[in-house]
C-alpha atoms as a PDB file:
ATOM      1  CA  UNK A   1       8.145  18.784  -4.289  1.00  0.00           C
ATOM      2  CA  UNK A   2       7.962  16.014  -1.216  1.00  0.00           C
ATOM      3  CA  UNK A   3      10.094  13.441  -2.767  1.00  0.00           C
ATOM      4  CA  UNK A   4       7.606  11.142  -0.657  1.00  0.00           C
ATOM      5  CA  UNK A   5       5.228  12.463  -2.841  1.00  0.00           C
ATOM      6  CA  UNK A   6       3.796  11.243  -6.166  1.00  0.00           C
ATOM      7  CA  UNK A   7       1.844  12.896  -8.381  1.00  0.00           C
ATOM      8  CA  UNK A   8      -0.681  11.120 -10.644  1.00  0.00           C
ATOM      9  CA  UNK A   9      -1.441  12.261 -14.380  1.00  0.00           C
ATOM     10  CA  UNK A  10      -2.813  15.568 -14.083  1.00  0.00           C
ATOM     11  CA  UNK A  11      -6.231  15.916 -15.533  1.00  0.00           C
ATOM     12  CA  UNK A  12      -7.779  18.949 -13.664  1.00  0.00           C
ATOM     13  CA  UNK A  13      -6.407  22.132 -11.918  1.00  0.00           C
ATOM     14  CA  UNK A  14      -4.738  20.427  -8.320  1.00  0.00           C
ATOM     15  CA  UNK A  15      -6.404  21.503  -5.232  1.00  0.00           C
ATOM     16  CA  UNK A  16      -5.075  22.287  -1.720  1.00  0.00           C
ATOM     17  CA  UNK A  17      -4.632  19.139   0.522  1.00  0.00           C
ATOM     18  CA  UNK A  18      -4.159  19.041   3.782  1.00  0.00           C
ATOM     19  CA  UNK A  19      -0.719  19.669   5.195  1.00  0.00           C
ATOM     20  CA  UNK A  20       1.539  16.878   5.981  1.00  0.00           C
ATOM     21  CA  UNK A  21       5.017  15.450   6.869  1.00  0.00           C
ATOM     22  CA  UNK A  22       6.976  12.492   6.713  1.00  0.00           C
ATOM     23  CA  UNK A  23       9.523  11.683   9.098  1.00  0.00           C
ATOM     24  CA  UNK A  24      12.121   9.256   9.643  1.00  0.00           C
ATOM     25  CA  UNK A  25      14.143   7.160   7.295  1.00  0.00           C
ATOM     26  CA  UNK A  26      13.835   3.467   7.777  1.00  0.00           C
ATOM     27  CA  UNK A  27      11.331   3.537  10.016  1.00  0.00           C
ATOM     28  CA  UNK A  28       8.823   6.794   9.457  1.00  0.00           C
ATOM     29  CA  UNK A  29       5.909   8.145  10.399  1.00  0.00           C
ATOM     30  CA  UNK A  30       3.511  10.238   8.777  1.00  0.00           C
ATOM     31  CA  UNK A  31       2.561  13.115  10.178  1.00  0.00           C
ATOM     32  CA  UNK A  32      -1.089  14.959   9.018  1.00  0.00           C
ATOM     33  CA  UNK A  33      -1.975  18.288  10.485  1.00  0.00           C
ATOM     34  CA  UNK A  34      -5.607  18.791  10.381  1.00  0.00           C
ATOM     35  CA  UNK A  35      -7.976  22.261  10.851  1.00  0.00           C
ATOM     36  CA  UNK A  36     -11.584  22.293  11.890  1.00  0.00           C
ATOM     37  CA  UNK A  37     -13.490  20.563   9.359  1.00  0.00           C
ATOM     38  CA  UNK A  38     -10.701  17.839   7.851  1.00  0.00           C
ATOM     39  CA  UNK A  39     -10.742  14.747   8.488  1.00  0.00           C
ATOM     40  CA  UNK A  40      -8.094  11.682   7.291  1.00  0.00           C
ATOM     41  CA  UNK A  41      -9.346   7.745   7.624  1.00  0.00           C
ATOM     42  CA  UNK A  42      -6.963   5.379   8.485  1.00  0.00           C
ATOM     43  CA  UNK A  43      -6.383   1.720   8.852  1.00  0.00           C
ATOM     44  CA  UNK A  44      -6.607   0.105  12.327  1.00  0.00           C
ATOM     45  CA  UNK A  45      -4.129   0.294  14.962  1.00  0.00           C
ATOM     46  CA  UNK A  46      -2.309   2.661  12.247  1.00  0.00           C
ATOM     47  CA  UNK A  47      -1.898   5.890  14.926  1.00  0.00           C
ATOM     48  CA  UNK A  48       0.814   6.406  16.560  1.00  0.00           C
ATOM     49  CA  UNK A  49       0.433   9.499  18.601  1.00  0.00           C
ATOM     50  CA  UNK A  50      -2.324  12.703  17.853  1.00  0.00           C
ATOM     51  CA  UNK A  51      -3.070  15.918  19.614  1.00  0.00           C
ATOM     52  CA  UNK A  52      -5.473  15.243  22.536  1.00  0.00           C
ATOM     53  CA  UNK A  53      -8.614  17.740  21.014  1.00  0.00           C
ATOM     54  CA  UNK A  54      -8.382  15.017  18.001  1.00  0.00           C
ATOM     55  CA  UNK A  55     -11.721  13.209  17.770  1.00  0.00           C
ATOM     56  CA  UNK A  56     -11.098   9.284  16.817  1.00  0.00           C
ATOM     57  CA  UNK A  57     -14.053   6.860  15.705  1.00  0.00           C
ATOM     58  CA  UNK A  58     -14.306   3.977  13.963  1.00  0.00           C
ATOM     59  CA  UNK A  59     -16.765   4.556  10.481  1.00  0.00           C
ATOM     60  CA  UNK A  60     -17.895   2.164   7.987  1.00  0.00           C
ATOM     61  CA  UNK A  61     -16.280   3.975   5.096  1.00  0.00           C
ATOM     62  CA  UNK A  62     -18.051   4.203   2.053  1.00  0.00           C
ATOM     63  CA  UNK A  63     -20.951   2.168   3.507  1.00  0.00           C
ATOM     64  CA  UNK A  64     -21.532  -1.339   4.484  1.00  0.00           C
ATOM     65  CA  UNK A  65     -20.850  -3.206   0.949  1.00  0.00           C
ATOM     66  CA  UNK A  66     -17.690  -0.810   0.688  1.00  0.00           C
ATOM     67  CA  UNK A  67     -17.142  -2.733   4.386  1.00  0.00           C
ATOM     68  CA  UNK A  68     -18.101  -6.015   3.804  1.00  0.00           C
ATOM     69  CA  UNK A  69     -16.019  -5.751   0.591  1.00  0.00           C
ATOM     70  CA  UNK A  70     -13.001  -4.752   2.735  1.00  0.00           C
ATOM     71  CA  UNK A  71     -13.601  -8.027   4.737  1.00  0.00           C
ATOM     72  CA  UNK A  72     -13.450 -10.091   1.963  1.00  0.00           C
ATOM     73  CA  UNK A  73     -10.331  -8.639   0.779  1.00  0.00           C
ATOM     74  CA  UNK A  74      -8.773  -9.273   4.815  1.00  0.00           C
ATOM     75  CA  UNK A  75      -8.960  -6.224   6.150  1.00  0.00           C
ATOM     76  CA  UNK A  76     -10.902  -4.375   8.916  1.00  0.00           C
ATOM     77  CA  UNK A  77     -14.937  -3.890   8.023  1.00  0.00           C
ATOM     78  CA  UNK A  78     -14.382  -0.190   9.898  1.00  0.00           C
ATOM     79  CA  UNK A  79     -11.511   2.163   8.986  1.00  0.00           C
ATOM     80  CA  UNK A  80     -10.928   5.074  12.052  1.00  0.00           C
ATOM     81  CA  UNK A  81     -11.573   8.541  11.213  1.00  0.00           C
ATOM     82  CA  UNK A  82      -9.391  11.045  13.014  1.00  0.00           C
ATOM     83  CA  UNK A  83     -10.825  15.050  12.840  1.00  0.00           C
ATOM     84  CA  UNK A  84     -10.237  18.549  14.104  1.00  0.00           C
ATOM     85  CA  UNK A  85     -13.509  20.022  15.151  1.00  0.00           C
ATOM     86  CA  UNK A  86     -13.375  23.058  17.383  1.00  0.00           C
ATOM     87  CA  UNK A  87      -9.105  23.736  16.562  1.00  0.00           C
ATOM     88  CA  UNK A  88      -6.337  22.223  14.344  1.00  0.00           C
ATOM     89  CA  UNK A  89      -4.112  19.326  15.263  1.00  0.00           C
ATOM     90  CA  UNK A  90      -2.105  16.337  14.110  1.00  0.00           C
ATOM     91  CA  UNK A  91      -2.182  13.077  14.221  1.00  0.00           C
ATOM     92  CA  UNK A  92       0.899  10.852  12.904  1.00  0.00           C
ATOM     93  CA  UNK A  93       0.881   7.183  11.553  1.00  0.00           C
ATOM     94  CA  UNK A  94       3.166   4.749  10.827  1.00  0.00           C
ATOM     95  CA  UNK A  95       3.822   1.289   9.026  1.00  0.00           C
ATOM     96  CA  UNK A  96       3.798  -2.425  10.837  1.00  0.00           C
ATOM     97  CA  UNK A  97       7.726  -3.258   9.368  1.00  0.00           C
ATOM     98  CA  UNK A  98      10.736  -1.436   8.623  1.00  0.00           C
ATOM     99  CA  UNK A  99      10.303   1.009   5.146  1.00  0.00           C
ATOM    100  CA  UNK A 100       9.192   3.908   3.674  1.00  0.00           C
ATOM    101  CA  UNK A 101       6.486   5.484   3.822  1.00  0.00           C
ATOM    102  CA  UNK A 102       4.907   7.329   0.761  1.00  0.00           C
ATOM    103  CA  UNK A 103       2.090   9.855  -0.411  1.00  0.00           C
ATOM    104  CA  UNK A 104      -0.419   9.866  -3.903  1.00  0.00           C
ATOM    105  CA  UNK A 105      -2.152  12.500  -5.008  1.00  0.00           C
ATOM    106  CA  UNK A 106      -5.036  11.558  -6.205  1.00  0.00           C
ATOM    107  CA  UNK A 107      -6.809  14.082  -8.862  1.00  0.00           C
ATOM    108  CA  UNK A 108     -10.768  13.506 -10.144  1.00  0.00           C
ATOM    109  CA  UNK A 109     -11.093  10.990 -13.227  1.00  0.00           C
ATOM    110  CA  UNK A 110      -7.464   8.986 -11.807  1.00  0.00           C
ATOM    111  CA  UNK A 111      -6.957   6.345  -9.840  1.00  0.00           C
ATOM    112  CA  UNK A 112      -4.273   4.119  -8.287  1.00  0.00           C
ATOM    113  CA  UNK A 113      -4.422   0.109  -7.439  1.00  0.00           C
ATOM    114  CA  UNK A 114      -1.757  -0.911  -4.293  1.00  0.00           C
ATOM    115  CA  UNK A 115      -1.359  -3.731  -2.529  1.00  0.00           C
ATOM    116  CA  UNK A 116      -4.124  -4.255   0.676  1.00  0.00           C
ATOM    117  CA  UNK A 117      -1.408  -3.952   2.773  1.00  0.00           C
ATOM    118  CA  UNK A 118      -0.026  -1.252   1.768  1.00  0.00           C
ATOM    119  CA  UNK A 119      -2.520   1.549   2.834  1.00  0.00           C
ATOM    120  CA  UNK A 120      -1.943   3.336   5.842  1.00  0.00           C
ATOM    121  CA  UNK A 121      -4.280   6.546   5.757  1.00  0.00           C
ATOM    122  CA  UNK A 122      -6.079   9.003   3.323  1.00  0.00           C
ATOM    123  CA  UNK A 123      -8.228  12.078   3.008  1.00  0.00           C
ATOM    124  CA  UNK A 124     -12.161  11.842   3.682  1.00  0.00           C
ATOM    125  CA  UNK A 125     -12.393  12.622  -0.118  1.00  0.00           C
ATOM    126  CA  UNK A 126     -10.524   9.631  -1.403  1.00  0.00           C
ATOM    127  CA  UNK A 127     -12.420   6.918  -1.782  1.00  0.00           C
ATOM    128  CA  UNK A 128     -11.342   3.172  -1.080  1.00  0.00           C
ATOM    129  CA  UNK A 129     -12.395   0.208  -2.416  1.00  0.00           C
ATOM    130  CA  UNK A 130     -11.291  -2.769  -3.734  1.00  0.00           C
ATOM    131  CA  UNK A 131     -10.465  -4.793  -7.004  1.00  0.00           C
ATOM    132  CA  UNK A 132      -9.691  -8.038  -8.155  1.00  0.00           C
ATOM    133  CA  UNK A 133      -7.063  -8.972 -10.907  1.00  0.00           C
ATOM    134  CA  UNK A 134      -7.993  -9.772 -14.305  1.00  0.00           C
ATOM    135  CA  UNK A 135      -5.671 -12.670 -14.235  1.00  0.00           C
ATOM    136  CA  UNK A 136      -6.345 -15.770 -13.136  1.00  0.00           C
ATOM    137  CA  UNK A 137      -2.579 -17.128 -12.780  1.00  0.00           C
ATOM    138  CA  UNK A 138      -1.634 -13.493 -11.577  1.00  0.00           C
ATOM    139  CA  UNK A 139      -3.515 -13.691  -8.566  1.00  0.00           C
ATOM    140  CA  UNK A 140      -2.597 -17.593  -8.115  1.00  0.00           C
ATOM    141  CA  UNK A 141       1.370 -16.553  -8.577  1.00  0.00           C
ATOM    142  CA  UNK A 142       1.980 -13.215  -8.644  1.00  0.00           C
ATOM    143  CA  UNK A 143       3.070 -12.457  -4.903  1.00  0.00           C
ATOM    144  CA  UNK A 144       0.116  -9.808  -4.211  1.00  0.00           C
ATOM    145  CA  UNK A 145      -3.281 -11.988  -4.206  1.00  0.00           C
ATOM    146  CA  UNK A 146      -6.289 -11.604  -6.197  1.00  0.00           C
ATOM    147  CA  UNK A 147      -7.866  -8.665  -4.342  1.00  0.00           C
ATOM    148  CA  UNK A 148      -6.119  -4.764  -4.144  1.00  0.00           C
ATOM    149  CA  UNK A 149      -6.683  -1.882  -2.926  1.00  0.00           C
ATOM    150  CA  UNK A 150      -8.766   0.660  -5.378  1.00  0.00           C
ATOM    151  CA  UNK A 151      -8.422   4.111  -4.925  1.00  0.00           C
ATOM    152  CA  UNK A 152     -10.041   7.146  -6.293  1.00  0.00           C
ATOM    153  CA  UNK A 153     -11.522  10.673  -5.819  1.00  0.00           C
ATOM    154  CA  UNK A 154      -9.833  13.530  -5.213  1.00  0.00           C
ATOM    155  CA  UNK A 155      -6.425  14.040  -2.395  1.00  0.00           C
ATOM    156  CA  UNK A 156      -3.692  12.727  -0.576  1.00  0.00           C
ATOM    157  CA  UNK A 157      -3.615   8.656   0.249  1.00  0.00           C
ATOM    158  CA  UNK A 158      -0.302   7.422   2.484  1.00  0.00           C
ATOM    159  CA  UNK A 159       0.854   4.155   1.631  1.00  0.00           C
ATOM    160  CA  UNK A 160       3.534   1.977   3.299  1.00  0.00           C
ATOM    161  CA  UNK A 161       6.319  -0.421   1.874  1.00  0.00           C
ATOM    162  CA  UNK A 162       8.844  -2.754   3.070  1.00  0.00           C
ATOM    163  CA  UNK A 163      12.316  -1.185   2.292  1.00  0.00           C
ATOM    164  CA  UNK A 164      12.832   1.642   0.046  1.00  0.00           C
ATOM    165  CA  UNK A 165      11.115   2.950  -2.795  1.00  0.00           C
ATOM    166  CA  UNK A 166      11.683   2.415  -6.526  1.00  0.00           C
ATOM    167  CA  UNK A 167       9.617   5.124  -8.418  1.00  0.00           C
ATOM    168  CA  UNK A 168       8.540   4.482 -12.538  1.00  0.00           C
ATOM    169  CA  UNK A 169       7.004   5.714 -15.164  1.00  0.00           C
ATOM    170  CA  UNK A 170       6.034   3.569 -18.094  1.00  0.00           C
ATOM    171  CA  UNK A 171       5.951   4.597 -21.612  1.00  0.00           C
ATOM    172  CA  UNK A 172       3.077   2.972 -23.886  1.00  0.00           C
ATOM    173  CA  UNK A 173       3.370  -0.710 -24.004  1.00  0.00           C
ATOM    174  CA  UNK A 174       7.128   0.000 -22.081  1.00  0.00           C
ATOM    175  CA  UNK A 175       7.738  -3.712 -19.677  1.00  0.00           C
ATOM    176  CA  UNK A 176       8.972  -4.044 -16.779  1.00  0.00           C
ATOM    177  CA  UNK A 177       9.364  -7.290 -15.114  1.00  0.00           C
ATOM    178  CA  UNK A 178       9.570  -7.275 -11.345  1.00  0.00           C
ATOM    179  CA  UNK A 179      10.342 -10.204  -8.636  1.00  0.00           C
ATOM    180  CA  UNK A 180       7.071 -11.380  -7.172  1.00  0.00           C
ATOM    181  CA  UNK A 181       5.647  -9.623  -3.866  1.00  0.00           C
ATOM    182  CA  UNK A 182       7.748  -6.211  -4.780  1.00  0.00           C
ATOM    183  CA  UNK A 183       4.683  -4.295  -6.434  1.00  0.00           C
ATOM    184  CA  UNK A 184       3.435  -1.673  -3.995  1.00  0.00           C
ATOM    185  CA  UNK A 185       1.175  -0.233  -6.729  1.00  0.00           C
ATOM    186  CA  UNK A 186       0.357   1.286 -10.127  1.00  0.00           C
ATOM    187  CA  UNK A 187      -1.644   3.816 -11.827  1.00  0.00           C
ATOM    188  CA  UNK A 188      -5.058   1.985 -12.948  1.00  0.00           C
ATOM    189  CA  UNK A 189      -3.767   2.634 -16.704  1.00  0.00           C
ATOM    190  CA  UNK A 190      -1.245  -0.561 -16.440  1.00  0.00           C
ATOM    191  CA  UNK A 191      -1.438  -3.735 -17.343  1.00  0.00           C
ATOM    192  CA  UNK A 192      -0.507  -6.012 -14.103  1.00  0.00           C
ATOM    193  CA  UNK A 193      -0.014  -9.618 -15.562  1.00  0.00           C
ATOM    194  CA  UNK A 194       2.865 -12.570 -14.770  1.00  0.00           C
ATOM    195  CA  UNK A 195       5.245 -14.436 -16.546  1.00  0.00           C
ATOM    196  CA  UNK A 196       7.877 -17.473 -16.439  1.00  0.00           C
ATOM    197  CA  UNK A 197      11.112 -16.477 -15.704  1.00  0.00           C
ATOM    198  CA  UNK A 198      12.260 -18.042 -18.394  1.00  0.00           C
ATOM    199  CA  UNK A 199      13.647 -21.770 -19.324  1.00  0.00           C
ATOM    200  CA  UNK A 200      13.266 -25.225 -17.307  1.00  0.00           C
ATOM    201  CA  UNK A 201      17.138 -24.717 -16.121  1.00  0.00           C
ATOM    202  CA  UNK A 202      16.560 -20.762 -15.166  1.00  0.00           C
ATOM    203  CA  UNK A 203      13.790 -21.322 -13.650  1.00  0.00           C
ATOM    204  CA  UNK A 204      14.802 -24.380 -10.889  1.00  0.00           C
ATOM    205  CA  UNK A 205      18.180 -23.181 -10.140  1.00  0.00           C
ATOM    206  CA  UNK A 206      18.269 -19.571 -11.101  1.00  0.00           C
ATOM    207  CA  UNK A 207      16.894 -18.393  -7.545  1.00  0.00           C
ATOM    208  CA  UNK A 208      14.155 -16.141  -8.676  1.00  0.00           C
ATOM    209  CA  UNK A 209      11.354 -18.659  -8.909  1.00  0.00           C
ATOM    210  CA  UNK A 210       9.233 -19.879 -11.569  1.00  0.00           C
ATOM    211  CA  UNK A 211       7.049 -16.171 -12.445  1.00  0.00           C
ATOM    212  CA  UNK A 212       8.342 -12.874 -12.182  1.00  0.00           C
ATOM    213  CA  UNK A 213       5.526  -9.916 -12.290  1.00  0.00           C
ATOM    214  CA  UNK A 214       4.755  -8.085 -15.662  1.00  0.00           C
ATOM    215  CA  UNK A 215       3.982  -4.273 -15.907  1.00  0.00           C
ATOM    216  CA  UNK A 216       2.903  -2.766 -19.061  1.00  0.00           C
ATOM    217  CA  UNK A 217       2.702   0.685 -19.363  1.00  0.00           C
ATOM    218  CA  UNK A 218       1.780   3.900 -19.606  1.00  0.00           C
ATOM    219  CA  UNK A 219       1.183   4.660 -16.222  1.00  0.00           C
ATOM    220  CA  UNK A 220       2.939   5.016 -12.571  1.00  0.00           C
ATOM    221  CA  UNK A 221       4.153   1.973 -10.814  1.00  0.00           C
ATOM    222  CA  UNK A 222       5.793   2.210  -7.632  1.00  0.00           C
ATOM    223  CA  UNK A 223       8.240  -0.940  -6.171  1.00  0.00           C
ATOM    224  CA  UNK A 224       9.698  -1.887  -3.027  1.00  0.00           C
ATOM    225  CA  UNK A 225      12.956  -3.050  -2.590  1.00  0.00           C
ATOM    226  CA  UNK A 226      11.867  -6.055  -0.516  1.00  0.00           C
ATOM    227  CA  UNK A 227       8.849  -7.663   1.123  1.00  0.00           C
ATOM    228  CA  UNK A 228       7.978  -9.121   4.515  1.00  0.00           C
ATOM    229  CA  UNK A 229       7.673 -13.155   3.169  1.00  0.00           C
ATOM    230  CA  UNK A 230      11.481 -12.672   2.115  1.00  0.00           C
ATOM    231  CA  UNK A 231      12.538 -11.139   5.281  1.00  0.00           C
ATOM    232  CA  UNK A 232      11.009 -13.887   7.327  1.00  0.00           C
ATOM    233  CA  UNK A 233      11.901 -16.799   5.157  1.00  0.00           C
ATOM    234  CA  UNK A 234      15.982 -15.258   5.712  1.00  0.00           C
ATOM    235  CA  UNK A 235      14.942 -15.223   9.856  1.00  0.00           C
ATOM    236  CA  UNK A 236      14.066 -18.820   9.943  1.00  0.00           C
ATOM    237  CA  UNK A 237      17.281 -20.814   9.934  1.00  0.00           C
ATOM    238  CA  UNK A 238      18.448 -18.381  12.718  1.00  0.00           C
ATOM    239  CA  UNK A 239      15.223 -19.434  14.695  1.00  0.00           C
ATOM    240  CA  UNK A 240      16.121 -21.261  17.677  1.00  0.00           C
ATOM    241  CA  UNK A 241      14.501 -24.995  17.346  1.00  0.00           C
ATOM    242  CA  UNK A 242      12.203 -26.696  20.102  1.00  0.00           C
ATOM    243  CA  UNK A 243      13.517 -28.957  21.874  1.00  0.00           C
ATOM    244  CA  UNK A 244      12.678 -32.517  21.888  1.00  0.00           C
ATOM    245  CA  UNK A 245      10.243 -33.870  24.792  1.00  0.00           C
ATOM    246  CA  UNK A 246      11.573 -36.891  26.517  1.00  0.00           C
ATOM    247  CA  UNK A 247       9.596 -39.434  26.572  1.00  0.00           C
ATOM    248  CA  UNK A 248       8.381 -41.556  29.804  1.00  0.00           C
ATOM    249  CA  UNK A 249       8.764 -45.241  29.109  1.00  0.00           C
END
């Protein structure tokens, strides 16, 4: 198996998907080779390179509410379908920040829940959409927003994360407690919720803020090892400073 590849709970018989590879290691790029008659979406400005017989347009996937949704949520109303028509092809993809770059397989009657923007590309037979957290403080606090990404159907979805990839899988009612912002996703069977980090003193000088994320299981939930905030937060005191205008008196 891909080790860039995670399965989901297997309810039916797996079909074939559509070859694939992932290359790199800090700083991949997904590569999808496509014959006549497949077709991936993917999210804007996503490509990096493709063969030149590839068509490329931009589709309202899933419709217009499916679109509108989408621009609710921050993201592009139109996702851009790449397809081989007359021969096969490829057509790679790759993240907006250093990381890793990882595959679901999605099987009929599952589905997965990742951060907005986290999805890089997917098979015509996946469909996206989006959902909003049950939790009122979890959307407030909880480092990924109210609204994620909702996938189901049947294939392969590509997903991107900052860093490297931590990989679990939760027993019934098994926590995990994870720093804010490091969730990439989670099999639709967990419980995503927040909680204090713990007492008054912990949680003003322990470094780790005031919530941490909860997962409950059963299910898959998939970390990253750091997020884009963090990284530019560390940048900023290295920033160079404007200087100060002189003033004409």
């Amino acid at each position: 198996m891909d080790n860039n590849t995670f399965h989901l709970k297997r309810t039916k018989p797996l079909v074939k998907h559509m070859k694939h590879e992932i290359i790199g290691d800090n700083l991949q790029m997904a590569t999808i080779h496509l014959v006549p008659g497949e077709g991936v979406f993917a999210e804007a400005g996503a490509m990096v390179n493709m063969s030149g017989h590839i068509a490329m347009e931009s589709q309202l996937a899933g419709g217009i509410i499916s679109g509108l949704k989408r621009a609710v949520g921050g993201d592009s109303i139109f996702l851009t379908k790449f397809s081989a028509r007359e021969k096969a092809g490829f057509v790679s993809f790759a993240g907006t920040m250093p990381g890793k770059i990882f595959c679901i397989r999605l099987i009929e009657g599952s589905s997965f829940i990742a951060q907005r923007s986290s999805f890089l590309a997917c098979e015509e037979t996946v469909t996206l959409d989006i959902t909003i957290t049950k939790s009122l403080r979890a959307g407030l606090f909880g480092g990924e927003g109210f609204i994620f990404q909702h996938m189901t159907g049947s294939g392969l979805a590509f997903l991107h994360c900052c860093g490297d990839i931590v990989e679990l899988d939760l027993k019934p009612d098994e926590v995990i407690k994870v720093q804010t912002g490091l969730v990439v996703g989670f099999d639709h069977t967990v419980n995503y919720d927040i909680a204090l980090v713990g007492g008054i003193t912990t949680a003003l000088f322990g470094g780790e803020g005031l919530f941490v994320t909860t997962l409950t299981g059963p299910g898959r939930v998939v970390l990253q090892s750091m997020d884009l905030a963090r990284i530019a937060a560390s940048l900023i005191p290295y920033l160079p400073k404007p200087e100060p205008q002189n003033r004409l008196t």
